[in-house]
PDB file of N, CA and C in Angstrom:
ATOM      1  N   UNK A   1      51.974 341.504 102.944  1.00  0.00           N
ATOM      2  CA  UNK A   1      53.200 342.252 102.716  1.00  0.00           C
ATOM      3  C   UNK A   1      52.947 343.710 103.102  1.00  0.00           C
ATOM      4  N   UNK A   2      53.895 344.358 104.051  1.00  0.00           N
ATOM      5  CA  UNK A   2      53.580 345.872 104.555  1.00  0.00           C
ATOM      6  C   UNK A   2      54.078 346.809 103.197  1.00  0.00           C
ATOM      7  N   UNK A   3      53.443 347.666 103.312  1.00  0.00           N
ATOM      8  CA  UNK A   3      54.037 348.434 102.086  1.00  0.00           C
ATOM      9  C   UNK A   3      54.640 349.607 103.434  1.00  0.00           C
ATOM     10  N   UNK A   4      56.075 350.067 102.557  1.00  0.00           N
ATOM     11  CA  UNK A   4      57.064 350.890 103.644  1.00  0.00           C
ATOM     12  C   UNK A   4      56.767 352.004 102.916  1.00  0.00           C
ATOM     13  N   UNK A   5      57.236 352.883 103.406  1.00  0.00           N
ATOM     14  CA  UNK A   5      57.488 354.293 102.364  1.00  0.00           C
ATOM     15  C   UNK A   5      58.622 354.870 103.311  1.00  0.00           C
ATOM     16  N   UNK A   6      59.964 355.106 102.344  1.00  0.00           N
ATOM     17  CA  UNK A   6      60.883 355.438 103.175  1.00  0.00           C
ATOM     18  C   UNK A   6      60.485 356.579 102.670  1.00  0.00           C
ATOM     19  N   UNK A   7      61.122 357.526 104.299  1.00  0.00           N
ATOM     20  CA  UNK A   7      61.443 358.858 104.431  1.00  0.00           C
ATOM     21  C   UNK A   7      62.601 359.454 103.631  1.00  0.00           C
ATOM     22  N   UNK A   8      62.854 359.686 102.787  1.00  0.00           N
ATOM     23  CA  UNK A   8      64.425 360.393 102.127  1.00  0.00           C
ATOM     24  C   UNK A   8      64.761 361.142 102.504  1.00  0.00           C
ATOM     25  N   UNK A   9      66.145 361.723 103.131  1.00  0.00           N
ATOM     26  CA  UNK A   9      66.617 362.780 103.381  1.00  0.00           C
ATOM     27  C   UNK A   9      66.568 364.018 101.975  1.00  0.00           C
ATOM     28  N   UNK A  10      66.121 365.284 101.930  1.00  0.00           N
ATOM     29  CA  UNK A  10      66.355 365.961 101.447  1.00  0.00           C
ATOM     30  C   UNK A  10      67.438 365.866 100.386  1.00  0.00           C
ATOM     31  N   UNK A  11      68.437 365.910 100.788  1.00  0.00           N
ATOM     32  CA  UNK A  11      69.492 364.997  99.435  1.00  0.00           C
ATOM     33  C   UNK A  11      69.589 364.476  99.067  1.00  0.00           C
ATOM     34  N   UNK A  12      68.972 363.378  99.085  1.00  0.00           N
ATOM     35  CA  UNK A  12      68.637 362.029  98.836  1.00  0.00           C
ATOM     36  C   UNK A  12      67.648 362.180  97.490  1.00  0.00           C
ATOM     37  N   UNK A  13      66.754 363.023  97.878  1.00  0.00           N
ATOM     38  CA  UNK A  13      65.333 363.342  97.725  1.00  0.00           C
ATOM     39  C   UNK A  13      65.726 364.081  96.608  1.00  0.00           C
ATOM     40  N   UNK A  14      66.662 365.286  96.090  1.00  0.00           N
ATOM     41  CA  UNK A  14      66.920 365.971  95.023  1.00  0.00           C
ATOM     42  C   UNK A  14      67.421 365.341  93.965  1.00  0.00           C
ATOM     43  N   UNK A  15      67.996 364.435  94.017  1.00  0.00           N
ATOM     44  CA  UNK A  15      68.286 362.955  93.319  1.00  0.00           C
ATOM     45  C   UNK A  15      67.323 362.705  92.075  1.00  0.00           C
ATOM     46  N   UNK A  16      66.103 362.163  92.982  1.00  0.00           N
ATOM     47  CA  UNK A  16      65.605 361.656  92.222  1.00  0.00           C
ATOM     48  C   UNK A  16      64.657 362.263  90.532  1.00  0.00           C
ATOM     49  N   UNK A  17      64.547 363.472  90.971  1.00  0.00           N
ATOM     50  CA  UNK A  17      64.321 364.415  89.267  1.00  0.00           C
ATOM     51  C   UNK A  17      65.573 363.878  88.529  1.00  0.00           C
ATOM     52  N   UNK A  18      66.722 363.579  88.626  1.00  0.00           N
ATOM     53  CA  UNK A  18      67.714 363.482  88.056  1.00  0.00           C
ATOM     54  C   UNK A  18      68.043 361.772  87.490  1.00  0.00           C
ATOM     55  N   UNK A  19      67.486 361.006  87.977  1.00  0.00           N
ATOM     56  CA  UNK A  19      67.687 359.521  87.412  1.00  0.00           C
ATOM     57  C   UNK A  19      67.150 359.117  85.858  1.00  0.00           C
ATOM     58  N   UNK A  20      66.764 360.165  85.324  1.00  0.00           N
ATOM     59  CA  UNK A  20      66.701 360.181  84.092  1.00  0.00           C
ATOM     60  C   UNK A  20      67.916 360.283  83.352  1.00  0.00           C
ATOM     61  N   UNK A  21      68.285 361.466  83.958  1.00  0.00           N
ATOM     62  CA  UNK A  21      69.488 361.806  83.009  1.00  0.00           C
ATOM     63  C   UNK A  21      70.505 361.090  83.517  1.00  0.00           C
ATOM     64  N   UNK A  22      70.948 360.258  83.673  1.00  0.00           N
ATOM     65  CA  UNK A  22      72.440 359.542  84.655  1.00  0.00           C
ATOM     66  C   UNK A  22      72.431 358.169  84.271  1.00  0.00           C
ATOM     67  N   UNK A  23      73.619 357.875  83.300  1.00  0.00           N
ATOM     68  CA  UNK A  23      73.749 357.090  82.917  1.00  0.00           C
ATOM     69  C   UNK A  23      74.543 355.899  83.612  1.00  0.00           C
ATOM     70  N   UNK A  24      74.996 356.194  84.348  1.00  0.00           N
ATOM     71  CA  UNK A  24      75.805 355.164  85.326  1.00  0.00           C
ATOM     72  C   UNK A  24      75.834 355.559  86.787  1.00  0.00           C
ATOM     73  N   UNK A  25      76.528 355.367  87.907  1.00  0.00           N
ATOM     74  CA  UNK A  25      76.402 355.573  89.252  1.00  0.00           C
ATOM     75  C   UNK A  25      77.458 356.752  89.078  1.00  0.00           C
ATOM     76  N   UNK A  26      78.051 356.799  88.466  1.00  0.00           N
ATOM     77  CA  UNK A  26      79.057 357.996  88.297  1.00  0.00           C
ATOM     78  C   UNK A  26      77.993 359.304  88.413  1.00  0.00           C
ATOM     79  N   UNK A  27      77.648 359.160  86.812  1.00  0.00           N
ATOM     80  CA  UNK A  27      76.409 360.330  86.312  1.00  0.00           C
ATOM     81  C   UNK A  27      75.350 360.597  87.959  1.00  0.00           C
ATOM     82  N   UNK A  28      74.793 359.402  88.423  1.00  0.00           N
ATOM     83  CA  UNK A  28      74.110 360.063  89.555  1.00  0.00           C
ATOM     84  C   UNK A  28      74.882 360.862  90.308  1.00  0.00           C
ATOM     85  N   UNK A  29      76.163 360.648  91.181  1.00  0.00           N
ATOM     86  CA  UNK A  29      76.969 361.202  92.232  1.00  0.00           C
ATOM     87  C   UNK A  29      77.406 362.576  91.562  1.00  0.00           C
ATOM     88  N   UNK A  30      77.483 362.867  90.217  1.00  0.00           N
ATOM     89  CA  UNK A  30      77.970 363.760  89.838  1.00  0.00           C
ATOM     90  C   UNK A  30      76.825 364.733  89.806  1.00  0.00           C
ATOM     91  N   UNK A  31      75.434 364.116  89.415  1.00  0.00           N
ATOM     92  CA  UNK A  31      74.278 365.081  89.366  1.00  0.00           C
ATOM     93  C   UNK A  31      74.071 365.419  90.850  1.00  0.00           C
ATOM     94  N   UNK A  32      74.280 364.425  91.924  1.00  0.00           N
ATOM     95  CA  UNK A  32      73.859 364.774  93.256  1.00  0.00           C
ATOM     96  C   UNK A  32      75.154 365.868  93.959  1.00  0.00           C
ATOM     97  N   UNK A  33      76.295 365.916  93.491  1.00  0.00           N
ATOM     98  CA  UNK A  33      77.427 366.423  93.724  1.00  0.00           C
ATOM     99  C   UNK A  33      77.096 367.799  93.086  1.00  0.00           C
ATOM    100  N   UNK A  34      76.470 368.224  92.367  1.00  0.00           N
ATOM    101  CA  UNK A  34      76.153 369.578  91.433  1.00  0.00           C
ATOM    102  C   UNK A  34      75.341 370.338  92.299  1.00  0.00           C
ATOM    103  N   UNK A  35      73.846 369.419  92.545  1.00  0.00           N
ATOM    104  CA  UNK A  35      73.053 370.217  92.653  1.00  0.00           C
ATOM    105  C   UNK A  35      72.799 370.215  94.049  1.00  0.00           C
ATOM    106  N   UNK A  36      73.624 369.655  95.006  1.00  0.00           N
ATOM    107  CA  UNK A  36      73.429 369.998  96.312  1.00  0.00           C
ATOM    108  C   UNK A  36      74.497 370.074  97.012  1.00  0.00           C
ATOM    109  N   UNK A  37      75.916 370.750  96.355  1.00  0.00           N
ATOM    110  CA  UNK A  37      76.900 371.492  96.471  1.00  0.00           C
ATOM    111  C   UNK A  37      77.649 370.518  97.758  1.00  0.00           C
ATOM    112  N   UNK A  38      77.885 369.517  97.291  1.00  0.00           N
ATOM    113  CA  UNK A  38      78.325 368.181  98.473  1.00  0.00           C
ATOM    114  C   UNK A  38      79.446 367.741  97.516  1.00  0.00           C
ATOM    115  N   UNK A  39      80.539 366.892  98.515  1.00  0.00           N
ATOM    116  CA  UNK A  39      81.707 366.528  97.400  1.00  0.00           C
ATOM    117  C   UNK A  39      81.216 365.133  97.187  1.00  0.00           C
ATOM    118  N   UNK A  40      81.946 364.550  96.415  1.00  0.00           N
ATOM    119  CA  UNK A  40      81.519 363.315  95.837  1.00  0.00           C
ATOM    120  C   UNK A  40      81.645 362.503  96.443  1.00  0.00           C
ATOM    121  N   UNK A  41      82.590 362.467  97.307  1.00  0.00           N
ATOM    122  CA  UNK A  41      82.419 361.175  98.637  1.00  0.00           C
ATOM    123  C   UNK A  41      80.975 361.449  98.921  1.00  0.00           C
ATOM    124  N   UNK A  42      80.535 362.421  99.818  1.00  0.00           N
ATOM    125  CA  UNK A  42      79.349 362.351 100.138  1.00  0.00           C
ATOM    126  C   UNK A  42      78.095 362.028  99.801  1.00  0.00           C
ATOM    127  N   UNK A  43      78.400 362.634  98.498  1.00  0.00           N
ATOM    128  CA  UNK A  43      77.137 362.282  97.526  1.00  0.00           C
ATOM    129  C   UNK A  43      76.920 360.765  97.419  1.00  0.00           C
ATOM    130  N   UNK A  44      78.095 359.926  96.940  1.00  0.00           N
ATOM    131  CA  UNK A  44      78.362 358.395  96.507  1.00  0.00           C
ATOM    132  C   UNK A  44      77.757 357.894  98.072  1.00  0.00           C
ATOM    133  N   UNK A  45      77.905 358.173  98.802  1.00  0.00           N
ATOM    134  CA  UNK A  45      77.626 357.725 100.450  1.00  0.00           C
ATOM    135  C   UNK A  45      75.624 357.752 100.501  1.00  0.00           C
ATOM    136  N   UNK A  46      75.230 358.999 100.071  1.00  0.00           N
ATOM    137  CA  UNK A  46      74.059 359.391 100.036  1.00  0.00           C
ATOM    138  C   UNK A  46      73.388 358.522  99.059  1.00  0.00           C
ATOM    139  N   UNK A  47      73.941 358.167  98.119  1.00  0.00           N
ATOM    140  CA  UNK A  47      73.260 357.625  96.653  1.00  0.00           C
ATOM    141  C   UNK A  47      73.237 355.428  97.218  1.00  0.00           C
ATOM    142  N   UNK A  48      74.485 355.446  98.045  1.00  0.00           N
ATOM    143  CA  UNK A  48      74.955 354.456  98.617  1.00  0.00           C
ATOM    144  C   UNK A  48      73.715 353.901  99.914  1.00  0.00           C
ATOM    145  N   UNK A  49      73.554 354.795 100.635  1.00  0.00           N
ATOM    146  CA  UNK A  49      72.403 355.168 101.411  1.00  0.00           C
ATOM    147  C   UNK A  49      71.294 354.527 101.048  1.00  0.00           C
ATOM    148  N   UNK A  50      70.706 355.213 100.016  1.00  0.00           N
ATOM    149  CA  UNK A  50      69.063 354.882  99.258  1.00  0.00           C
ATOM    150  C   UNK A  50      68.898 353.950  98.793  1.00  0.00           C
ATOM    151  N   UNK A  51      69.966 353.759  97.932  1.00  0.00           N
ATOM    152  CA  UNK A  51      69.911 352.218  97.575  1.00  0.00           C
ATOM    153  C   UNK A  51      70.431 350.824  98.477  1.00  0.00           C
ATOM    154  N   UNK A  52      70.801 350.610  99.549  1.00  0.00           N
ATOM    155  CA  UNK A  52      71.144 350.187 100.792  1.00  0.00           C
ATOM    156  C   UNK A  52      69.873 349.989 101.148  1.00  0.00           C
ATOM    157  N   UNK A  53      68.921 350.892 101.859  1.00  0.00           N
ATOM    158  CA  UNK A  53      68.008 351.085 102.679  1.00  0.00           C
ATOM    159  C   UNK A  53      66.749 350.081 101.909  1.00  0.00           C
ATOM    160  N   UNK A  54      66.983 350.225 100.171  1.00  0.00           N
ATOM    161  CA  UNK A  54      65.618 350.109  99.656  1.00  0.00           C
ATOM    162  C   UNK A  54      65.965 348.148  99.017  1.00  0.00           C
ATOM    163  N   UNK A  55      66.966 348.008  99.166  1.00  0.00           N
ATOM    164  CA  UNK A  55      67.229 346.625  99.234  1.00  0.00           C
ATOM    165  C   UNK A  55      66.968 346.013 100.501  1.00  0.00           C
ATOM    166  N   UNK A  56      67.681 346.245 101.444  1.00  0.00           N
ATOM    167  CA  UNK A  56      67.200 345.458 103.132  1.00  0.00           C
ATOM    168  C   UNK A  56      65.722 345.802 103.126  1.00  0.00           C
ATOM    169  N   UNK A  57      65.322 346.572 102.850  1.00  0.00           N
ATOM    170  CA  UNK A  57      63.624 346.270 103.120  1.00  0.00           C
ATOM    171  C   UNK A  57      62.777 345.299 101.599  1.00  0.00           C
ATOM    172  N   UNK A  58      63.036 345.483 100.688  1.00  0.00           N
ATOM    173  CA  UNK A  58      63.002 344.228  99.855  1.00  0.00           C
ATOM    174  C   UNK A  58      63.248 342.999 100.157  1.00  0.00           C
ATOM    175  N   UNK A  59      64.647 342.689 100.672  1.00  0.00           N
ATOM    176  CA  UNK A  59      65.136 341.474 100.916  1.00  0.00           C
ATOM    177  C   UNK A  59      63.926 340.934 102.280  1.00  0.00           C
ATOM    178  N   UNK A  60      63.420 341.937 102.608  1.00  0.00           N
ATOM    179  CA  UNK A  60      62.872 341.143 104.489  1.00  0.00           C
ATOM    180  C   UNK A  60      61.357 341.240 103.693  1.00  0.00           C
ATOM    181  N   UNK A  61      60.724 341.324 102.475  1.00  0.00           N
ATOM    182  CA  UNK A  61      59.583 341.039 101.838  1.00  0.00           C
ATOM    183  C   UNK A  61      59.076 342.073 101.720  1.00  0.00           C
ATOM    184  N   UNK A  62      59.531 343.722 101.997  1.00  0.00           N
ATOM    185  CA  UNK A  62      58.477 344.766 101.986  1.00  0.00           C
ATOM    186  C   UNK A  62      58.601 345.064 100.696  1.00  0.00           C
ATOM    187  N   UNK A  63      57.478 346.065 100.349  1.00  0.00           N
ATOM    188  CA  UNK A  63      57.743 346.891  98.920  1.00  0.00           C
ATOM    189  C   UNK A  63      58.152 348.011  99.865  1.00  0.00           C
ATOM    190  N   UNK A  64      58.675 349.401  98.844  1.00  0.00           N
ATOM    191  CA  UNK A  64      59.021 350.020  99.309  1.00  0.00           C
ATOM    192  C   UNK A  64      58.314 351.489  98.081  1.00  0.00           C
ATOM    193  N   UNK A  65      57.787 352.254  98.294  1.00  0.00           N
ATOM    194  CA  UNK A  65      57.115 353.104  97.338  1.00  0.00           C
ATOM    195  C   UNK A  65      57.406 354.733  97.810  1.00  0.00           C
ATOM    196  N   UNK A  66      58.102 355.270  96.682  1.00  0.00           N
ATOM    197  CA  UNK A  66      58.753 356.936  96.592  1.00  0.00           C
ATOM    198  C   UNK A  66      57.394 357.303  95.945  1.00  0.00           C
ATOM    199  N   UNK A  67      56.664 358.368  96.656  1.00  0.00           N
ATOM    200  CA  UNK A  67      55.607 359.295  96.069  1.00  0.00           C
ATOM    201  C   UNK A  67      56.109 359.566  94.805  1.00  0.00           C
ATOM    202  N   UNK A  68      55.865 359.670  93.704  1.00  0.00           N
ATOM    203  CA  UNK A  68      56.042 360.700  92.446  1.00  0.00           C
ATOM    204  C   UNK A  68      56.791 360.036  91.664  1.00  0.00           C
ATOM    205  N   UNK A  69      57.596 358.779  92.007  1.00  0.00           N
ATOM    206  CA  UNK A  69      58.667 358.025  91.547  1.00  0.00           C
ATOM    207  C   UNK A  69      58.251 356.793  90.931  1.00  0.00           C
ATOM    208  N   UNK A  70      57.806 355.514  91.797  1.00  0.00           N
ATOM    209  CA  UNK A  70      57.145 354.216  91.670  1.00  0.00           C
ATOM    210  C   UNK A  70      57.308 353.845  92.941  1.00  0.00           C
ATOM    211  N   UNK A  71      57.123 351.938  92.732  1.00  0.00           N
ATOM    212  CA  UNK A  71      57.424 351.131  93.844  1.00  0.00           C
ATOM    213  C   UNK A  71      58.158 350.020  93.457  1.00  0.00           C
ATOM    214  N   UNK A  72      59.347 349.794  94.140  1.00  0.00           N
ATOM    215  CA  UNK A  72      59.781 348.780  94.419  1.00  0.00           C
ATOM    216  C   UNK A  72      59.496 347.363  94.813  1.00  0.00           C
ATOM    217  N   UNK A  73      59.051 346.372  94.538  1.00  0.00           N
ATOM    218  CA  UNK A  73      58.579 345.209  95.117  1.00  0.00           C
ATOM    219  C   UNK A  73      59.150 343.863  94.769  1.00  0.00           C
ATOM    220  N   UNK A  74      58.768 342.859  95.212  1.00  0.00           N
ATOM    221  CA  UNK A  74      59.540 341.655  94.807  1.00  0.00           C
ATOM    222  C   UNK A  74      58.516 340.564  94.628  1.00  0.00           C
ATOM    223  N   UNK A  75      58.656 340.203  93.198  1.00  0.00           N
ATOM    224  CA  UNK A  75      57.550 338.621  92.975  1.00  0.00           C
ATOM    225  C   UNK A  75      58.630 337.386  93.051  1.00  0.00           C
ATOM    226  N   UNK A  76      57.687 336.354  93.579  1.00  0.00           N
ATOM    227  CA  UNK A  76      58.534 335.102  92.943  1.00  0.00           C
ATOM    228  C   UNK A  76      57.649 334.265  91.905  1.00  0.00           C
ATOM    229  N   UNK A  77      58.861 333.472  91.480  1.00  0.00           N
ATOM    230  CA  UNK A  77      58.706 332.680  90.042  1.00  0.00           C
ATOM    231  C   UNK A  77      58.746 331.114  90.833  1.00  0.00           C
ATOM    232  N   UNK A  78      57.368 330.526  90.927  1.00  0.00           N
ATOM    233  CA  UNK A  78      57.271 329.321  91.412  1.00  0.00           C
ATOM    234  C   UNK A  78      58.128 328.528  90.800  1.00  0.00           C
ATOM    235  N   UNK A  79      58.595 326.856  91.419  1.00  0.00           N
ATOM    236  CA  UNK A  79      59.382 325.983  90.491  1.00  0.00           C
ATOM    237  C   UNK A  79      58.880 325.695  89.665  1.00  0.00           C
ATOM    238  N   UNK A  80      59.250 325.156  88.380  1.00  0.00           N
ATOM    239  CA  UNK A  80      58.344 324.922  87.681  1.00  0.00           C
ATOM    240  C   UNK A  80      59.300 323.328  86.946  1.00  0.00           C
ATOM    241  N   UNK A  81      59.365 322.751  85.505  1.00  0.00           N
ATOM    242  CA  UNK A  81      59.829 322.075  84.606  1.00  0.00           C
ATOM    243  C   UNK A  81      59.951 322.934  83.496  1.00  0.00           C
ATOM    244  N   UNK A  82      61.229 322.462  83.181  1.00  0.00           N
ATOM    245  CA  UNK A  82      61.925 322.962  82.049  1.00  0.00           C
ATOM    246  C   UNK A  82      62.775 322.087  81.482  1.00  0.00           C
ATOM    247  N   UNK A  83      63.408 322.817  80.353  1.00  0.00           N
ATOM    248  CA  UNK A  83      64.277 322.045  78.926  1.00  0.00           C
ATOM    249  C   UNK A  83      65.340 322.457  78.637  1.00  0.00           C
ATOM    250  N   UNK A  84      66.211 321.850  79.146  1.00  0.00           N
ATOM    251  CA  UNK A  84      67.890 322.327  78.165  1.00  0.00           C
ATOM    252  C   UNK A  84      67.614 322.196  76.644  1.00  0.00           C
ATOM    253  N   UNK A  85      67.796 323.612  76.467  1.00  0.00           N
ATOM    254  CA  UNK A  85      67.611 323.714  74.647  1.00  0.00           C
ATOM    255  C   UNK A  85      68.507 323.189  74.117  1.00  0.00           C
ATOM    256  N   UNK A  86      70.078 322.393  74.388  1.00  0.00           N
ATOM    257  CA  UNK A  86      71.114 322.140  74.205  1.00  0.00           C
ATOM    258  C   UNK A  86      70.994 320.562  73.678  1.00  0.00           C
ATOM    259  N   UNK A  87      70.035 320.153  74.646  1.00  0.00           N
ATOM    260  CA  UNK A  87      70.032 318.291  74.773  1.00  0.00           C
ATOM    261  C   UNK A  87      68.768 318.236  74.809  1.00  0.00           C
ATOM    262  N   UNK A  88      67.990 318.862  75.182  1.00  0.00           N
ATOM    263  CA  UNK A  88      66.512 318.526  75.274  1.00  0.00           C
ATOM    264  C   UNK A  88      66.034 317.844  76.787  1.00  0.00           C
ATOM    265  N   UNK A  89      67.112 317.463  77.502  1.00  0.00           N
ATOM    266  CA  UNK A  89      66.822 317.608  78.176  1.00  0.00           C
ATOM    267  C   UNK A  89      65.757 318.133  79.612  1.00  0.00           C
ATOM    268  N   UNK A  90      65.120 317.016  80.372  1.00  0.00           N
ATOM    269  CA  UNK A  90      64.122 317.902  81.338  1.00  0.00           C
ATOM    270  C   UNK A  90      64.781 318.252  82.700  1.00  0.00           C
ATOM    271  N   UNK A  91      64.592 319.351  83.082  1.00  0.00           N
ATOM    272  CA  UNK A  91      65.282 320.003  84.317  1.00  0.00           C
ATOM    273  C   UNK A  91      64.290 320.450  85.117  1.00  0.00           C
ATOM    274  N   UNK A  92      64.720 320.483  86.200  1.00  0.00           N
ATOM    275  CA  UNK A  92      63.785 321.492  87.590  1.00  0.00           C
ATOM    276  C   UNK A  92      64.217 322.682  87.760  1.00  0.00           C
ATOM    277  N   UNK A  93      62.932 323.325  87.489  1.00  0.00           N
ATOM    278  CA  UNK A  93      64.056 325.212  87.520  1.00  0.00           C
ATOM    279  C   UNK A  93      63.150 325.226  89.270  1.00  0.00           C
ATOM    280  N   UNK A  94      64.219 325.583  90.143  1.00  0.00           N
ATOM    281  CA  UNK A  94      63.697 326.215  91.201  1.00  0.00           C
ATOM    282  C   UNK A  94      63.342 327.799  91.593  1.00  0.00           C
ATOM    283  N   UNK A  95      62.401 327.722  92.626  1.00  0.00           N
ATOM    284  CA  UNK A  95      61.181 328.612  93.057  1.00  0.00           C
ATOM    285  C   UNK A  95      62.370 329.770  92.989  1.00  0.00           C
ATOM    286  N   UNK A  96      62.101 331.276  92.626  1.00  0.00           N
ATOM    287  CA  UNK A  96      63.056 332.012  93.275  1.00  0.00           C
ATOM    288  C   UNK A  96      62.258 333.285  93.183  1.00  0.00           C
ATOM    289  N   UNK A  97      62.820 334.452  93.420  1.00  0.00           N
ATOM    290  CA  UNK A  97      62.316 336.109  93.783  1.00  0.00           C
ATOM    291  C   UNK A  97      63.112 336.579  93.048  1.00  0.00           C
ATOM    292  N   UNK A  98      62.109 337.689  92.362  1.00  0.00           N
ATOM    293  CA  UNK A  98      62.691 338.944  91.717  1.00  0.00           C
ATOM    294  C   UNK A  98      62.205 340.291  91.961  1.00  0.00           C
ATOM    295  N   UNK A  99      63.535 341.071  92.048  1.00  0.00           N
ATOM    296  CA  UNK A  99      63.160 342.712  92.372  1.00  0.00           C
ATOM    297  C   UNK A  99      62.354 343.063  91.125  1.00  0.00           C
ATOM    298  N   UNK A 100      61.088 343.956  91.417  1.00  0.00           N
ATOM    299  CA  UNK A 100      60.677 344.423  90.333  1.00  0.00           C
ATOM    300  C   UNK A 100      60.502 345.898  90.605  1.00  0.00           C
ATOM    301  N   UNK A 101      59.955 346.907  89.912  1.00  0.00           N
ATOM    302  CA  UNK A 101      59.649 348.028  89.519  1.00  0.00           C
ATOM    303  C   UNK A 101      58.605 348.550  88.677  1.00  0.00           C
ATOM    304  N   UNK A 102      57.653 349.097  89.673  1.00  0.00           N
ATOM    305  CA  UNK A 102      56.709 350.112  88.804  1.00  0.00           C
ATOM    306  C   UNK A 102      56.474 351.558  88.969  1.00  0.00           C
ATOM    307  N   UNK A 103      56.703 351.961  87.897  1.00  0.00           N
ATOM    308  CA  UNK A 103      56.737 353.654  88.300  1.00  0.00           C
ATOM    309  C   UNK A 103      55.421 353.921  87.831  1.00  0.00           C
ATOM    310  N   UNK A 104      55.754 355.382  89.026  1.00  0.00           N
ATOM    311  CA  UNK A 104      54.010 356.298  89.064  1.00  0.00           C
ATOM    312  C   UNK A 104      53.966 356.496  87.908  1.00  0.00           C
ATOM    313  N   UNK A 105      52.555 357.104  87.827  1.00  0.00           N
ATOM    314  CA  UNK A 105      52.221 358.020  86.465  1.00  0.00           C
ATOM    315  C   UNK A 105      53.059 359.453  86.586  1.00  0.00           C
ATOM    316  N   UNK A 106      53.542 359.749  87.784  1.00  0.00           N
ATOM    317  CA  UNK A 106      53.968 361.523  87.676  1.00  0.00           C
ATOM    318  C   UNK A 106      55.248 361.152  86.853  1.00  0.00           C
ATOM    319  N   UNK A 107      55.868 360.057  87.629  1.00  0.00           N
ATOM    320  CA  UNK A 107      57.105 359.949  86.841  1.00  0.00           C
ATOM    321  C   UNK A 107      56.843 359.014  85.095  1.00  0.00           C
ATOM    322  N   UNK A 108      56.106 359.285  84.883  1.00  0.00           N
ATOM    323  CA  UNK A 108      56.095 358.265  83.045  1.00  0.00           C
ATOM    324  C   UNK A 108      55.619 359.704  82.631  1.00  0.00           C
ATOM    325  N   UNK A 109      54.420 360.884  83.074  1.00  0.00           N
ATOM    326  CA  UNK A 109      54.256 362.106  82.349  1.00  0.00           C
ATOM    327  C   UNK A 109      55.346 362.730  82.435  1.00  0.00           C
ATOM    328  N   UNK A 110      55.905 362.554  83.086  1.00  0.00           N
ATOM    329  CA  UNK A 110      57.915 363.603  83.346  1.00  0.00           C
ATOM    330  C   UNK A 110      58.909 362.922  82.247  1.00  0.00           C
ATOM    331  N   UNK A 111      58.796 361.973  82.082  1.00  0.00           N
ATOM    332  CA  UNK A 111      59.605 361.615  80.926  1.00  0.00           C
ATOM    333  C   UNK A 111      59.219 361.390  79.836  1.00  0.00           C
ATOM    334  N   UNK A 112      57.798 361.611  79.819  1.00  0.00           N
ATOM    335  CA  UNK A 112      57.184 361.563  77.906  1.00  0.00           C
ATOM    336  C   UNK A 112      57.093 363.264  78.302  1.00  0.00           C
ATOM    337  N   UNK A 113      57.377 363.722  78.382  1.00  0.00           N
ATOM    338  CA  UNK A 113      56.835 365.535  78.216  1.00  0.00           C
ATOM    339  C   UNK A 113      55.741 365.798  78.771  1.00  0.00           C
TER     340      UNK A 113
END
């Protein structure tokens, strides 16, 4: 698996100190709309952008890793056997992928103080 490291545009890039505080996609566009004096179309486009970019390279198997931030990556969950808790039932859970997330240490000392 290649590990990517996208380039962020500068606006893009001022963003990310701010994903702490932003409670919804609103809260981001509005923090990115503040602090880099852009209207909110733009911003929502920019925020639209990063997260765009960092899925298509997930989806095609890469991780994708922001210096100072974490990395993005994707495991899968082999098939396995399982149980309807309902009936007891035995079922086949099939093989599938999940986005995961690990953040740096800069970003876990930035949000403990």
């Amino acid at each position: 698996m290649k590990n990517v490291r996208l380039s962020l545009s500068l606006l893009a890039f001022s963003l990310i100190p701010s994903l702490t505080f932003a409670a919804s996609s609103d809260g981001l566009v509005e923090k990115l709309r503040s602090s880099s004096n852009i209207s909110a179309e733009d911003a929502k486009t920019q925020i639209d952008n990063v997260f765009n970019a960092v899925e298509a390279e997930l989806t095609e198997g890469r991780q994708v890793g922001i210096r100072g931030f974490g990395t993005f990556h994707v495991t899968e969950r082999l098939a396995r056997k399982g149980r309807n808790p309902k009936t007891g039932e035995a079922i086949d859970i099939p093989a599938r992928k999940y986005p995961r997330f690990r953040s740096s240490d800069v970003l876990k000392k930035n949000i403990n103080g």
